[in-house]
Protein backbone atom coordinates (compact mmCIF):
# COMPACT_ATOMS: atom_id res chain seq x y z
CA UNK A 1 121.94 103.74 97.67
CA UNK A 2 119.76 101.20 99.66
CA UNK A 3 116.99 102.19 100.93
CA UNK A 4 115.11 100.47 103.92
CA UNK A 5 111.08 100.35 103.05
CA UNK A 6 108.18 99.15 105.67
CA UNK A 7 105.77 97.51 103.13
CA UNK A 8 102.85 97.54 105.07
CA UNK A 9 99.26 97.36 104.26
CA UNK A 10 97.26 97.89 108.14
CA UNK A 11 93.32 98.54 107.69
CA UNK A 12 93.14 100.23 110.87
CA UNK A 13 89.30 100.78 111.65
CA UNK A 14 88.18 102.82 114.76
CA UNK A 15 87.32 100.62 117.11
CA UNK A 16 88.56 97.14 115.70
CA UNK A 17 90.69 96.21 113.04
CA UNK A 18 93.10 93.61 112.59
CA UNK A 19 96.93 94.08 113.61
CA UNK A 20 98.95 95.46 110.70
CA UNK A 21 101.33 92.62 109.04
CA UNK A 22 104.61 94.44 108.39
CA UNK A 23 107.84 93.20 106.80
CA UNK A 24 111.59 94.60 106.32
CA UNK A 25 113.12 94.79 102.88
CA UNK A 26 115.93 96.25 101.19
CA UNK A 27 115.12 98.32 98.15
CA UNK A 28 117.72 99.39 96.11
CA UNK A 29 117.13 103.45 94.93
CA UNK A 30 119.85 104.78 92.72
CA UNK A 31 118.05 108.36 92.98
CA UNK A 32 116.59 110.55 95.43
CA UNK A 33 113.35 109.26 96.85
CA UNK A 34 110.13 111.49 97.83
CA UNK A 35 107.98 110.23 100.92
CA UNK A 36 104.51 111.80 100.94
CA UNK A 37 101.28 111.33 102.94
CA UNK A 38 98.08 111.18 100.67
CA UNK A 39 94.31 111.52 102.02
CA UNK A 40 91.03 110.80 100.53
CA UNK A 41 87.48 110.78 101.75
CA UNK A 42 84.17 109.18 100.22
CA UNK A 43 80.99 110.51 102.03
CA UNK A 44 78.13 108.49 101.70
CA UNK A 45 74.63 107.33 102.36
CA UNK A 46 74.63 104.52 105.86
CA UNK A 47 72.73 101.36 105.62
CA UNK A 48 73.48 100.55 109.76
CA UNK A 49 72.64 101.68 112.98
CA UNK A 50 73.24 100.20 115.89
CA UNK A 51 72.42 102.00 119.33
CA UNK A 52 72.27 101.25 123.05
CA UNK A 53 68.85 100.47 125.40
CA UNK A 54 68.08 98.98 128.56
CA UNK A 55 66.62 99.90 131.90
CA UNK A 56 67.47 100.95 135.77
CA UNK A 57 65.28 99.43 138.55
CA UNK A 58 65.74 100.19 142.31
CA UNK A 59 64.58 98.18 145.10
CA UNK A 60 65.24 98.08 148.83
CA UNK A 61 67.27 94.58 148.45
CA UNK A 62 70.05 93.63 145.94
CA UNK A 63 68.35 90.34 145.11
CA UNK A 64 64.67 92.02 144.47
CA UNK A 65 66.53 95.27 142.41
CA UNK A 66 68.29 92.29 139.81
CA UNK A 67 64.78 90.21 139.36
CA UNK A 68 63.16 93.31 138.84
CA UNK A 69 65.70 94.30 136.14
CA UNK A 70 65.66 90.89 134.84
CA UNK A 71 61.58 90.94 134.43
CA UNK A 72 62.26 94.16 132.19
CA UNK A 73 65.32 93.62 130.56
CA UNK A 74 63.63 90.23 128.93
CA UNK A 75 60.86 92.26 127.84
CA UNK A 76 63.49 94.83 126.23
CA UNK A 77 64.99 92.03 124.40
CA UNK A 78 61.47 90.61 123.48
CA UNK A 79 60.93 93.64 121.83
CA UNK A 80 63.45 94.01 119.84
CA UNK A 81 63.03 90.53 118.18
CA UNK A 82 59.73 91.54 117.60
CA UNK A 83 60.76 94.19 115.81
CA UNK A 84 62.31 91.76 113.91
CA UNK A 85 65.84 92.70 114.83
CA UNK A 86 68.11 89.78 114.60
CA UNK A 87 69.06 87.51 117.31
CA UNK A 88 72.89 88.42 115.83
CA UNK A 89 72.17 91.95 116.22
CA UNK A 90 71.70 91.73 119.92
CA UNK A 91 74.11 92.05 122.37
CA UNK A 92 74.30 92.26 126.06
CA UNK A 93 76.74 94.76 126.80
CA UNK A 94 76.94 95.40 130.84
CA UNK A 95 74.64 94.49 133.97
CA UNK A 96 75.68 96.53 136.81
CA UNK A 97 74.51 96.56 140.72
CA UNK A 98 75.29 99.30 143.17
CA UNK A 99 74.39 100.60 146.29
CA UNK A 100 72.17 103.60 146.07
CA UNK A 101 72.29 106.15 148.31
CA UNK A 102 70.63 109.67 149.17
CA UNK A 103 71.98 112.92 150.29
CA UNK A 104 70.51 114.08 153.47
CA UNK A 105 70.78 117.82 153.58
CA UNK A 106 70.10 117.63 157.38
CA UNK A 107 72.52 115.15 158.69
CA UNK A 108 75.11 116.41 155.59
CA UNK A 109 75.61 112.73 154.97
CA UNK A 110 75.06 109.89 152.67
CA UNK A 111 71.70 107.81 153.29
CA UNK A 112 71.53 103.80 152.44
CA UNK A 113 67.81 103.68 150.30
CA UNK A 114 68.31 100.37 148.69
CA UNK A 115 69.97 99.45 145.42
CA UNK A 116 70.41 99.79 141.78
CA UNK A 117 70.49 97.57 138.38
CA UNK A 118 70.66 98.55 135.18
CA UNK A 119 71.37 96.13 131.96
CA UNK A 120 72.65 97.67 128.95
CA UNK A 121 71.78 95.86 125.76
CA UNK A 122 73.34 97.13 122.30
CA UNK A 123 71.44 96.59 119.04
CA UNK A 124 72.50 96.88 115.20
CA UNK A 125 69.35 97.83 112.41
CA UNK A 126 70.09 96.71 109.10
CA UNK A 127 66.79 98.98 107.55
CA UNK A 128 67.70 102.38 108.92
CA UNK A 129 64.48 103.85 107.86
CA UNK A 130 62.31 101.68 110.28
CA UNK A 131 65.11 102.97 113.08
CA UNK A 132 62.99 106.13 114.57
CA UNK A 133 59.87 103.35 114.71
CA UNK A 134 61.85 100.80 116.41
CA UNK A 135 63.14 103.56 119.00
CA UNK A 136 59.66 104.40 119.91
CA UNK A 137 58.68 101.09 120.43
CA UNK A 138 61.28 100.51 122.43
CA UNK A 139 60.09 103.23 124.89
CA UNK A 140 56.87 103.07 124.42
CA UNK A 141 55.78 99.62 124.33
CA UNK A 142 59.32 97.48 125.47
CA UNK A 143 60.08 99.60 128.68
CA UNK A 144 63.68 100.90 127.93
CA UNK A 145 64.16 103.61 130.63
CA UNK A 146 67.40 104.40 128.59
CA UNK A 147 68.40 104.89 124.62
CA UNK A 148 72.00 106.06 123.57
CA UNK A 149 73.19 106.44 119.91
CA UNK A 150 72.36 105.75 117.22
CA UNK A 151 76.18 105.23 115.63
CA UNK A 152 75.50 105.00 111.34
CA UNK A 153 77.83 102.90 109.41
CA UNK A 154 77.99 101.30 106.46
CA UNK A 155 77.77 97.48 106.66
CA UNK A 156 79.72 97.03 103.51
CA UNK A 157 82.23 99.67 102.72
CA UNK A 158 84.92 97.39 100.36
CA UNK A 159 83.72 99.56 97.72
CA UNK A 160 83.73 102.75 98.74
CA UNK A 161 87.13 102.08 100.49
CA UNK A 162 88.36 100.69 97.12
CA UNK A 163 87.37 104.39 95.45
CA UNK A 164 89.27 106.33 97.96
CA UNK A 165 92.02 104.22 97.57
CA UNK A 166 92.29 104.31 93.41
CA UNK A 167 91.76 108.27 94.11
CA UNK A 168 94.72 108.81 96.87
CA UNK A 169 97.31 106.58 94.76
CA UNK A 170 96.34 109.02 91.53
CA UNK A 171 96.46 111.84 93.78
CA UNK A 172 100.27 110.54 95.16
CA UNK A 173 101.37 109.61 92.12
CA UNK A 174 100.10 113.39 90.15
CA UNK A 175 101.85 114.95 93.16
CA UNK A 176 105.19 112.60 93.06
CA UNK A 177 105.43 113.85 89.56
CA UNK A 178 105.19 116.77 89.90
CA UNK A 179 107.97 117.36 92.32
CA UNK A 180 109.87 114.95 90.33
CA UNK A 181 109.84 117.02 87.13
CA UNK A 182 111.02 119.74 88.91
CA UNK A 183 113.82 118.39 90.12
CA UNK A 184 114.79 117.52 86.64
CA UNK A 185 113.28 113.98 86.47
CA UNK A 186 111.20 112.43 84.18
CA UNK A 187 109.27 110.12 86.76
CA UNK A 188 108.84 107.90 89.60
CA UNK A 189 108.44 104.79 90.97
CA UNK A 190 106.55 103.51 94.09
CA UNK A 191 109.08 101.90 96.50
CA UNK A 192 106.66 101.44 99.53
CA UNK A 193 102.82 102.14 100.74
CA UNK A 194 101.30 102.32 104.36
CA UNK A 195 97.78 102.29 104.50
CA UNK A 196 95.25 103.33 107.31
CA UNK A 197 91.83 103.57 106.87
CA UNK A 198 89.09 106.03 109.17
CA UNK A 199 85.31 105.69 109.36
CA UNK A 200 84.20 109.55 110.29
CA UNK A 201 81.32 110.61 112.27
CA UNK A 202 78.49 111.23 110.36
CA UNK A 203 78.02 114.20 108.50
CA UNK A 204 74.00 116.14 109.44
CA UNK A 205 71.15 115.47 106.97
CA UNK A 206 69.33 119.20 105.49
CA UNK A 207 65.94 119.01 107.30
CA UNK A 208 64.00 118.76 104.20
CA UNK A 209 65.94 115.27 103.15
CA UNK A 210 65.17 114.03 106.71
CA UNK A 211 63.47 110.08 106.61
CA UNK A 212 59.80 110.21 106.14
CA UNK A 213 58.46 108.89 109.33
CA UNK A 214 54.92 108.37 111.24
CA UNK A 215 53.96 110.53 113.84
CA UNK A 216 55.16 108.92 116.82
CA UNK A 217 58.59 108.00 115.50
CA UNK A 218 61.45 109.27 116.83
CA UNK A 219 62.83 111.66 113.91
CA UNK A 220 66.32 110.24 112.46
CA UNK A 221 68.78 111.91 110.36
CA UNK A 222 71.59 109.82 109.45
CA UNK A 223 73.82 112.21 107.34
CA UNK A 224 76.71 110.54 105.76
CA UNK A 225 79.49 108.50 106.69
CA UNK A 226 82.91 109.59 106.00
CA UNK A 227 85.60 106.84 105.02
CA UNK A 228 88.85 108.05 104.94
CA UNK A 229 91.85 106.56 103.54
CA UNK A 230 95.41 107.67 104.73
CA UNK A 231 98.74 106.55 102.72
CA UNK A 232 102.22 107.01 103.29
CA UNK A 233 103.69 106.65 99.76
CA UNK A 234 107.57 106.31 99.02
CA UNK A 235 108.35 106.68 95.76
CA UNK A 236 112.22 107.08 93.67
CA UNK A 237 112.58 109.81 91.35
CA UNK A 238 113.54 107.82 87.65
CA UNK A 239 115.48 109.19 84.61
């Protein structure tokens, strides 16, 4: 019998990832075919974080609330360079102005006081361990009214995406087997692979292996990172 395979190989990455390139082909199977979906997962150690800062500044006139913000956004941004964070590594995500208003309990309506800025600026850290110290600083010394994050990564995961690859194809192939002897066959054959590929949340740190840190740092724990590695595998049962 023929039998129609997708060969496909899509790398699709939370968040981005390029399209998957996909073709049509015949395959010719002259025995029954098994179609099974293989998972593996390597956890380990990130070498990235990147994490949102800016600041929120009110003032009684849209023009005065945006220099205001400006003056301190600059000085955010200033800081992070000077924390030696690369000009690459800094990226201006959203400015926003709105009207801000108060609720007036006595009238039961909503009072005009002025308006609002705030400019949202995302940063990546290549040295992870200096991250709670850069944080700080940020606060402390930059003015950020405002820190979200941190997200951990890994900055180059070919390898460990190569590993949980090698171990789902054994994994496919022990299982394919398996049924295939069963069914009174003495192998298989792979007729077609889909591949999609997950970066998982991080995974908490035990207190006690928790990043040495000064004082006044902001205490980071940043776990492990999970990357998965999905495949659909097709393979024919062989004589």
């Amino acid at each position: 019998m023929k039998y129609l395979a997708m060969i496909s190989l899509a790398t699709a990455m939370i968040g981005t990832g390029p399209a998957a390139i996909a073709a049509n082909v015949q395959i010719t199977a002259q025995n029954p075919v098994i179609e099974l979906s293989v998972s593996e997962q390597i956890d380990s150690r990130p070498d990235t974080a990147s994490f949102s800062t800016g600041v929120e500044t009110k003032a009684p006139t849209a023009t005065q609330a945006l220099r205001d913000n400006s003056r301190q956004a600059k000085r955010v941004i200033d800081k992070l360079k000077e924390l030696g964070i690369a000009d690459k590594d800094i990226q201006t995500t959203g400015i926003n102005l709105h009207a801000h208003y108060q609720y007036d309990r006595k009238t039961e309506t909503n009072r005009f006081v002025g308006y609002r800025v705030s400019n949202q600026v995302q940063a990546t850290v290549h040295d992870i361990d200096r991250l709670g110290t850069i944080l700080d600083a940020l606060v402390s010394e930059g003015g950020a009214t405002n820190l979200n994050g941190p997200h951990f990564s890994i900055d180059d995961d070919s390898a460990v995406k190569k590993m949980a690859r090698q171990r789902a194809l054994a994994n496919g192939r022990q299982q394919a087997e398996s049924y295939a002897k069963a069914a009174g066959y003495k192998g298989v054959r792979v007729l077609s692979i889909a591949e999609s590929i997950r970066n998982n949340s991080p995974r908490p740190m035990p207190a006690n292996r928790m990043m040495a840190m000064e004082e006044s740092s902001v205490p980071v724990a940043p776990g492990q990172v999970g990357t998965r590695v999905n495949l659909n595998i097709t393979y024919e049962m062989t004589r």
